[in-house]
Protein backbone atom coordinates (compact mmCIF):
# COMPACT_ATOMS: atom_id res chain seq x y z
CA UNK A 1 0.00 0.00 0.00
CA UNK A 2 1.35 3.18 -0.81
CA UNK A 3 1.25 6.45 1.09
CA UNK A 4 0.10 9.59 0.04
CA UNK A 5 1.25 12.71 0.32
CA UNK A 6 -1.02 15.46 -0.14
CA UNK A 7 -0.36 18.84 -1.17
CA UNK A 8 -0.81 19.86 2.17
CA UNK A 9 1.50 17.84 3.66
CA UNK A 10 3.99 17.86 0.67
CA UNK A 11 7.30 19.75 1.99
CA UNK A 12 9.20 20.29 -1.71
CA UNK A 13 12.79 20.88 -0.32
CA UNK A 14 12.92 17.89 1.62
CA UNK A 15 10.45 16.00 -0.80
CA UNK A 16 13.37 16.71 -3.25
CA UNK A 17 16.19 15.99 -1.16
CA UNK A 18 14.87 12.56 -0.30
CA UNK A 19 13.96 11.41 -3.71
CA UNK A 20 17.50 12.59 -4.73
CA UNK A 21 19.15 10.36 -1.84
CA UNK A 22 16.69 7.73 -3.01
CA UNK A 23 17.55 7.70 -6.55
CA UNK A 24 21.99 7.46 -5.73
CA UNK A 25 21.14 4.60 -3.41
CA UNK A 26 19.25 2.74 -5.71
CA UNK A 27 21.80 3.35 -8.48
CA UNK A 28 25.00 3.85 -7.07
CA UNK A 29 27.82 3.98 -9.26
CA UNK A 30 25.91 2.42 -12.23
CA UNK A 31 23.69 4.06 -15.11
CA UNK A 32 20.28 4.82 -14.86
CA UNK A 33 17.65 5.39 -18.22
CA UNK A 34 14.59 7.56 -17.81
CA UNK A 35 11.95 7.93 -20.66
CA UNK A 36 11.16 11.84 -21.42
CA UNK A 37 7.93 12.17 -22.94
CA UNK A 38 7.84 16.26 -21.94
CA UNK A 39 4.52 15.65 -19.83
CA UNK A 40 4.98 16.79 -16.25
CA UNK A 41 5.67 13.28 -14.78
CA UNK A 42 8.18 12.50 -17.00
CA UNK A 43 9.44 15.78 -16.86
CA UNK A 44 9.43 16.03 -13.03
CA UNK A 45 11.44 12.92 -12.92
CA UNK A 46 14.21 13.82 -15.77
CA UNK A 47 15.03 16.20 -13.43
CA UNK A 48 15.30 14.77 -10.28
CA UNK A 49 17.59 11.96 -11.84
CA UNK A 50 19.57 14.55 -13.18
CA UNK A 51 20.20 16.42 -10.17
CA UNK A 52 21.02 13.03 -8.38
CA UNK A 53 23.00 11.13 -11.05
CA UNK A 54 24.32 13.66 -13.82
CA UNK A 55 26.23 11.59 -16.17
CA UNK A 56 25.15 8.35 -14.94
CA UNK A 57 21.87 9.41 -16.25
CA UNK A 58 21.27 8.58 -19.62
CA UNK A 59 17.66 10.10 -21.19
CA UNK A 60 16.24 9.42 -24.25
CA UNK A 61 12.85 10.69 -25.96
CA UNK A 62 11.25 7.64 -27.69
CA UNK A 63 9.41 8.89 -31.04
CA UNK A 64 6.28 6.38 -31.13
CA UNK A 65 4.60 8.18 -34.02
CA UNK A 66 1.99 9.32 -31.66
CA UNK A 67 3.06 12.24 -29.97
CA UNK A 68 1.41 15.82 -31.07
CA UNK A 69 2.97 17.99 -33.81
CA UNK A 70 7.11 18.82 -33.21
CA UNK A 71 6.61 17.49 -29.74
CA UNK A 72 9.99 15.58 -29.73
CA UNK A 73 12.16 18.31 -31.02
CA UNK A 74 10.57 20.93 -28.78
CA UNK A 75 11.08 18.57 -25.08
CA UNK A 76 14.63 17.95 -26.50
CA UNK A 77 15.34 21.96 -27.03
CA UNK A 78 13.19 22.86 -23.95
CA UNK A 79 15.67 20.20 -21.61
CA UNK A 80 18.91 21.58 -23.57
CA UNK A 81 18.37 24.91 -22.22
CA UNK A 82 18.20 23.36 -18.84
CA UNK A 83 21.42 21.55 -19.02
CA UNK A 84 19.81 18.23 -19.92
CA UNK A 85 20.82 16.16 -22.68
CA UNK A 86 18.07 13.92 -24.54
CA UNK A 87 18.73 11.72 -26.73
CA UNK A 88 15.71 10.88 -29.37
CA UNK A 89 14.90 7.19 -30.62
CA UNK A 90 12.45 6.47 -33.59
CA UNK A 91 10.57 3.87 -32.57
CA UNK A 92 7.75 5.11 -35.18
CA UNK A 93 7.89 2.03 -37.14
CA UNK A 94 7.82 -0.51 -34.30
CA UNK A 95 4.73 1.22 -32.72
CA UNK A 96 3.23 1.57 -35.58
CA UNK A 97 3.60 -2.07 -36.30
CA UNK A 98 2.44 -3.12 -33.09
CA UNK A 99 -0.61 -1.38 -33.09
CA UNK A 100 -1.74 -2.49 -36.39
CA UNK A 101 -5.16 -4.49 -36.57
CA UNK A 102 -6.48 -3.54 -32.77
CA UNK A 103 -9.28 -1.56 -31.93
CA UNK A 104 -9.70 -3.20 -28.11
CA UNK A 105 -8.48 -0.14 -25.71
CA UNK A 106 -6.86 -2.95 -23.21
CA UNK A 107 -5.10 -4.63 -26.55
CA UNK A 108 -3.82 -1.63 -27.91
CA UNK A 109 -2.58 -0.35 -24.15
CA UNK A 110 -0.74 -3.82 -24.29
CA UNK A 111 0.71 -3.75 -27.52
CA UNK A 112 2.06 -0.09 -26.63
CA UNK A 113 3.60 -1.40 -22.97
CA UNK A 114 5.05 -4.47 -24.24
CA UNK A 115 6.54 -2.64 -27.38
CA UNK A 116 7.93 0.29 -25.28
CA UNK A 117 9.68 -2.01 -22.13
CA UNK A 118 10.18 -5.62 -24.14
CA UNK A 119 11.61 -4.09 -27.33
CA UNK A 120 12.99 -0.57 -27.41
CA UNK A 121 13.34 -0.04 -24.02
CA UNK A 122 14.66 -3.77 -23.78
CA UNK A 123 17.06 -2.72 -26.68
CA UNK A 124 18.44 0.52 -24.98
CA UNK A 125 18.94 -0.94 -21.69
CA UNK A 126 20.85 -3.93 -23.15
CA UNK A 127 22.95 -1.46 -25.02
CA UNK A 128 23.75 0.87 -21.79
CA UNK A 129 24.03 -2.22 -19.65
CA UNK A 130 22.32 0.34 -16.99
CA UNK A 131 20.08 -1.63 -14.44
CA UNK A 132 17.70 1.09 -13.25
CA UNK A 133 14.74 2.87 -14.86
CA UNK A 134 13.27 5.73 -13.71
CA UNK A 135 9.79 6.29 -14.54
CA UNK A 136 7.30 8.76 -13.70
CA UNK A 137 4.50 6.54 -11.80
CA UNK A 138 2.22 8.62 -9.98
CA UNK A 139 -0.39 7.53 -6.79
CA UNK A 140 -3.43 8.17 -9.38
CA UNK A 141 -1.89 5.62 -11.80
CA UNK A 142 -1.94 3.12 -9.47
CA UNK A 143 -5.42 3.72 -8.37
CA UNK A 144 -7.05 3.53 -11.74
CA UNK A 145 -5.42 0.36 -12.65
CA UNK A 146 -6.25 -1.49 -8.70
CA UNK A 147 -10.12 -0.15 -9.44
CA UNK A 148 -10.02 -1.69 -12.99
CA UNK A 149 -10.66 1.49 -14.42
CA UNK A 150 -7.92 1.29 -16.91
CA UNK A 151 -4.50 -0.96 -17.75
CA UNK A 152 -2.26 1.71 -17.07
CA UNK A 153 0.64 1.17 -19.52
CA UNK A 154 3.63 2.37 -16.64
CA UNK A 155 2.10 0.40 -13.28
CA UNK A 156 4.07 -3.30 -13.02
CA UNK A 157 3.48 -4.47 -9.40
CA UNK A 158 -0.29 -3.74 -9.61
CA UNK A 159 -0.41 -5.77 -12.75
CA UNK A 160 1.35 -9.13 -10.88
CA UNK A 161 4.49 -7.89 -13.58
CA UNK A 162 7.85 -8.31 -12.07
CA UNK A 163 10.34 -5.85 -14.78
CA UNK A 164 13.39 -7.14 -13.45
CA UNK A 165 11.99 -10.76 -14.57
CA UNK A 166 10.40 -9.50 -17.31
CA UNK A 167 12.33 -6.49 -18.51
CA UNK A 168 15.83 -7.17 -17.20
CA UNK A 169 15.58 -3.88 -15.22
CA UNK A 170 14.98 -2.26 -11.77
CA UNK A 171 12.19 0.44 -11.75
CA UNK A 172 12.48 3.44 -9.42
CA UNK A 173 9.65 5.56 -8.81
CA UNK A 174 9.83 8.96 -7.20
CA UNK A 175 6.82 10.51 -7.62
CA UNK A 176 4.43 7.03 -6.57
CA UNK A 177 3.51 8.85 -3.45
CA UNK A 178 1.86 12.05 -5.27
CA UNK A 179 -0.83 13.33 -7.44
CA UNK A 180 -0.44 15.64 -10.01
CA UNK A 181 -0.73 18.96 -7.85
CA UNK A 182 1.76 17.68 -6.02
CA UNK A 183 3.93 16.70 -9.06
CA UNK A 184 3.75 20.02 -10.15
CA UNK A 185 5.21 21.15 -7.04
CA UNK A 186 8.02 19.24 -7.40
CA UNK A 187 8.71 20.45 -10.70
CA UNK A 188 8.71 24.16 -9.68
CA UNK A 189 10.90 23.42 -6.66
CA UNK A 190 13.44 22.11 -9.31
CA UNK A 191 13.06 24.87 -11.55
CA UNK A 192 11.16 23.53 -14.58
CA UNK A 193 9.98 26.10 -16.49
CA UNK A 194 5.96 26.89 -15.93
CA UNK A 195 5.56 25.46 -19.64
CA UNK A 196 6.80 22.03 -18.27
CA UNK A 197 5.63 22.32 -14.99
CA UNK A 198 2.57 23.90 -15.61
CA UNK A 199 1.60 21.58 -18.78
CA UNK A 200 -1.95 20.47 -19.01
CA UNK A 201 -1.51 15.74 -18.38
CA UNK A 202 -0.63 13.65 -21.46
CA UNK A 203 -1.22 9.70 -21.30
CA UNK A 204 1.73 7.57 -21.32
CA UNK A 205 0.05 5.69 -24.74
CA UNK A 206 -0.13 9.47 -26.23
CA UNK A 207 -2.39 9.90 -29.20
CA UNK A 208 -3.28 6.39 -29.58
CA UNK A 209 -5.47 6.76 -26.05
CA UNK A 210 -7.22 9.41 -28.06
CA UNK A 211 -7.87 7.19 -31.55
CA UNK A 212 -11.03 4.96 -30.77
CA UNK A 213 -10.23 1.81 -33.11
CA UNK A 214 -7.62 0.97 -34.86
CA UNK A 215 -4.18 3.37 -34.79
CA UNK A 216 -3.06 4.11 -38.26
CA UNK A 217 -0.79 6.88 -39.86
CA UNK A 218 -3.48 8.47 -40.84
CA UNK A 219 -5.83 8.41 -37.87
CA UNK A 220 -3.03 9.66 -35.92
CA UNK A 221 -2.20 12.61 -38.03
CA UNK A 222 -6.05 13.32 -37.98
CA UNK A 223 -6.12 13.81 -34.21
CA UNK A 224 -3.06 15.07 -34.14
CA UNK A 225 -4.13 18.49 -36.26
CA UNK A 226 -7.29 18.44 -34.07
CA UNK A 227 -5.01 18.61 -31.20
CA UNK A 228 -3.69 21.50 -31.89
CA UNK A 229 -6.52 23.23 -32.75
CA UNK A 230 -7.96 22.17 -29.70
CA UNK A 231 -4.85 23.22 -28.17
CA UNK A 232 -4.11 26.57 -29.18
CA UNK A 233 -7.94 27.85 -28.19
CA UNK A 234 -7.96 26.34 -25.05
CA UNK A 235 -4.98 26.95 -23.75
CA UNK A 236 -6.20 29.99 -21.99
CA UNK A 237 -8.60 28.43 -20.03
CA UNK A 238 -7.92 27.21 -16.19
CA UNK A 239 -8.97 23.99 -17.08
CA UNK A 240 -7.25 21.06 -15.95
CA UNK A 241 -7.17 19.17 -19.47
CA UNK A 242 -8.61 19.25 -22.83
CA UNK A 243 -7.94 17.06 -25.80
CA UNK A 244 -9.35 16.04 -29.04
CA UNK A 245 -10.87 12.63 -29.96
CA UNK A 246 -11.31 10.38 -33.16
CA UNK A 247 -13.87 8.49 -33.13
CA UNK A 248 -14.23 5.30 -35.23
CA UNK A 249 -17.85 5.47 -36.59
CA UNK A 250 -17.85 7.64 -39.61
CA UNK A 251 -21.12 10.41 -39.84
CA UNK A 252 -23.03 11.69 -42.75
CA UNK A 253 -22.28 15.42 -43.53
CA UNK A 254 -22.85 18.15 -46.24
CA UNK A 255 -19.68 19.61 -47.71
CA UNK A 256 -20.26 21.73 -50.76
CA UNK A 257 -24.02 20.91 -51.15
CA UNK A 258 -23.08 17.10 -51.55
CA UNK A 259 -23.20 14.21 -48.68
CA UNK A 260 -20.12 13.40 -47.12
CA UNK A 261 -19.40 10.67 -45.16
CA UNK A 262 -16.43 11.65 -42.89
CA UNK A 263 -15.12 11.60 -39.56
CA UNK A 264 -16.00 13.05 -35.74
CA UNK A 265 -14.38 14.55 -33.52
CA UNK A 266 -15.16 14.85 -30.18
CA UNK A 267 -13.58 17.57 -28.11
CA UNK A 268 -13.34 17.24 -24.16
CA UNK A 269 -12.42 19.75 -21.49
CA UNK A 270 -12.02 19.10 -17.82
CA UNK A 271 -12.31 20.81 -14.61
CA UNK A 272 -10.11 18.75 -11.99
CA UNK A 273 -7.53 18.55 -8.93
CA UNK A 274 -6.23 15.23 -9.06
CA UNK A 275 -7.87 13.61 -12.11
CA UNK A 276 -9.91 11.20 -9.25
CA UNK A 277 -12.69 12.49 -10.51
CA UNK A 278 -13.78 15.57 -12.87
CA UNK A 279 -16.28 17.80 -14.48
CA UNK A 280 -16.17 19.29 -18.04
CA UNK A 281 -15.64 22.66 -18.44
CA UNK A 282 -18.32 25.68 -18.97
CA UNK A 283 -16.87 26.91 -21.81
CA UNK A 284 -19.07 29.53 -23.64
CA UNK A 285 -20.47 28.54 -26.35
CA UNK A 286 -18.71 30.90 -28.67
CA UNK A 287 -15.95 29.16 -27.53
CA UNK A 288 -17.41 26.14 -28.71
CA UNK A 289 -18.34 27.28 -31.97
CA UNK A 290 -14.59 28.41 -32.80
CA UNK A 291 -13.53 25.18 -31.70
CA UNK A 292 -15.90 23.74 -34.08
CA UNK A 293 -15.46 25.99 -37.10
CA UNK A 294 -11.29 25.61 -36.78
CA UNK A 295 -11.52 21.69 -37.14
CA UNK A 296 -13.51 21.59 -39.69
CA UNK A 297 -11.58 24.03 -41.75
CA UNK A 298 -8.12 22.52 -40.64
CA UNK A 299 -8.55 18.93 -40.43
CA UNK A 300 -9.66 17.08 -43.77
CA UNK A 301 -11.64 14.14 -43.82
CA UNK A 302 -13.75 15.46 -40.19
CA UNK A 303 -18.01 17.07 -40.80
CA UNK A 304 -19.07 16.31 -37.02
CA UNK A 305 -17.12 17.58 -33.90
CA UNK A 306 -19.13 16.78 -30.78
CA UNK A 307 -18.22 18.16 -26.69
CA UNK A 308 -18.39 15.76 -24.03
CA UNK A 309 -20.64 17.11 -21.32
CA UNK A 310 -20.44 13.47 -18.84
CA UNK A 311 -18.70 13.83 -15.83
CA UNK A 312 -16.00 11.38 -14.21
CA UNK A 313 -17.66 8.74 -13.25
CA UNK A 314 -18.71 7.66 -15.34
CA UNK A 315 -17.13 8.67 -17.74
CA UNK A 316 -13.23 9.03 -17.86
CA UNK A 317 -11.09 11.83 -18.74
CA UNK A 318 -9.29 9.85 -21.61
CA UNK A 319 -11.18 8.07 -24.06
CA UNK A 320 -9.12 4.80 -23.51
């Protein structure tokens, strides 16, 4: 059973210092991988490796093909500035690959876990010959996947997995004891920048949590543009998340006085502390219209775009 810390009780400095300790303990004078995806988790934990190992901390970006538009090369740029090396692996293919053919969410969650820790991860660490990964596991990760809510694709223990069996690696949490308030925290006290820190949550499977079927090149690129649509409008708001879905049924629409049979995309915005539980956003409806009228005009192929209006629970704040 793990124990939380709330923001309350969350001390940063000595939250910091402890995790730091932690970390050189557990590594000692070997190497250590983390996975930088530029969401705060990952983020959070890039740098607390950093400021505990340095050198003996070797982090890479892995390029699934499902990330949102320049996303690698803007983490990589955004971590230089900070001192950070990251080095990038295209894994685009194997994903890709992987993927191919499912449409069940728990399948495709699969396909993306054992891809990421069996083969490229697998690859790296055998290549580094470092025994340690750190990964950005957070309390509310754990709780989704004991309730059955979802497979997360980063909790092992929950799962009955054993990486050092399965993976030939040791995992080392930091953040396991926090939610994401209390992530972002953490982040400040190491001096992220507020765009790293401050970043709205991203799901360890990336876009394919947010393509409802089957995850092709195409389907990606199609949320993908609606992402930043739904992105660049929203990102004023206070709200917790937001995010664009693609939905696998195609609608009947009118484009130029003729039927057309395209795609729909739903849009979802969330009011939320600790992603336990949420409520979608009051967004004006001019707001909603713009959001409308820019996906239809940027992203080919889509006539319907939809807002979720269900809270959590039921609903979730991912499609997947």
């Amino acid at each position: 059973m793990v124990k939380e810390i709330t923001i309350q009780e969350l001390n940063t400095e000595q939250f910091i210092s402890e995790q730091v300790r932690q970390i050189k303990d557990a590594v000692k004078d070997g190497t250590a991988i983390n996975a930088l995806s530029g969401g705060v988790d990952s983020s959070v934990v890039t740098m607390l490796g950093h400021r505990a190992l340095g050198k003996q901390l070797r982090t890479v970006f892995v390029d699934t093909g499902l990330m949102r538009q320049g996303e690698p090369e803007h983490v990589v740029a955004l971590f230089a500035d900070l001192g950070v090396p990251v080095e990038i692996v295209d894994a685009r293919a194997e994903f890709l690959a992987a993927l191919k053919g499912l449409t069940d969410p728990e399948a495709k969650r699969e396909a993306i876990t054992q891809t990421f820790y069996s083969s490229v991860f697998g690859r790296i660490v055998k290549e580094s010959k470092a025994r340690c990964l750190l990964q950005g596991t957070i309390l509310t990760d754990i709780d989704e996947t004991v309730a059955g809510i979802k497979r997360q694709h980063n909790v092992f223990a929950q799962l009955g997995i054993d990486p050092q069996e399965a993976f030939g690696y040791h995992i080392v949490e930091p953040l396991i004891q926090l939610r994401k308030d209390g992530v972002r925290k953490v982040g400040e006290g190491l001096g992220l920048p507020a765009e790293l820190f401050d970043r709205i949550p991203f799901p360890g499977p990336a876009l394919a949590a947010r393509v409802i079927g089957e995850v092709t090149p195409e389907r990606v690129e199609t949320v993908r543009k609606a992402t930043v649509v739904v992105e660049r409008i929203l990102r004023t708001t206070s709200a917790f998340q937001y995010m664009a879905i693609l939905h696998e049924d195609r609608v009947t629409g009118m484009r130029d006085g003729r039927r057309d049979f395209g795609q729909q995309v739903e849009v979802r915005c969330w009011d939320s502390v600790d992603a336990r539980t949420a409520t979608p956003t009051e967004l004006a409806f001019e707001t909603l219209r713009k959001l409308a009228a820019d996906i239809l005009q940027e992203v080919p192929g889509v006539v319907s775009v939809t807002y979720n209006i269900a809270t959590k629970p039921p609903s979730t704040i991912e499609a997947i």
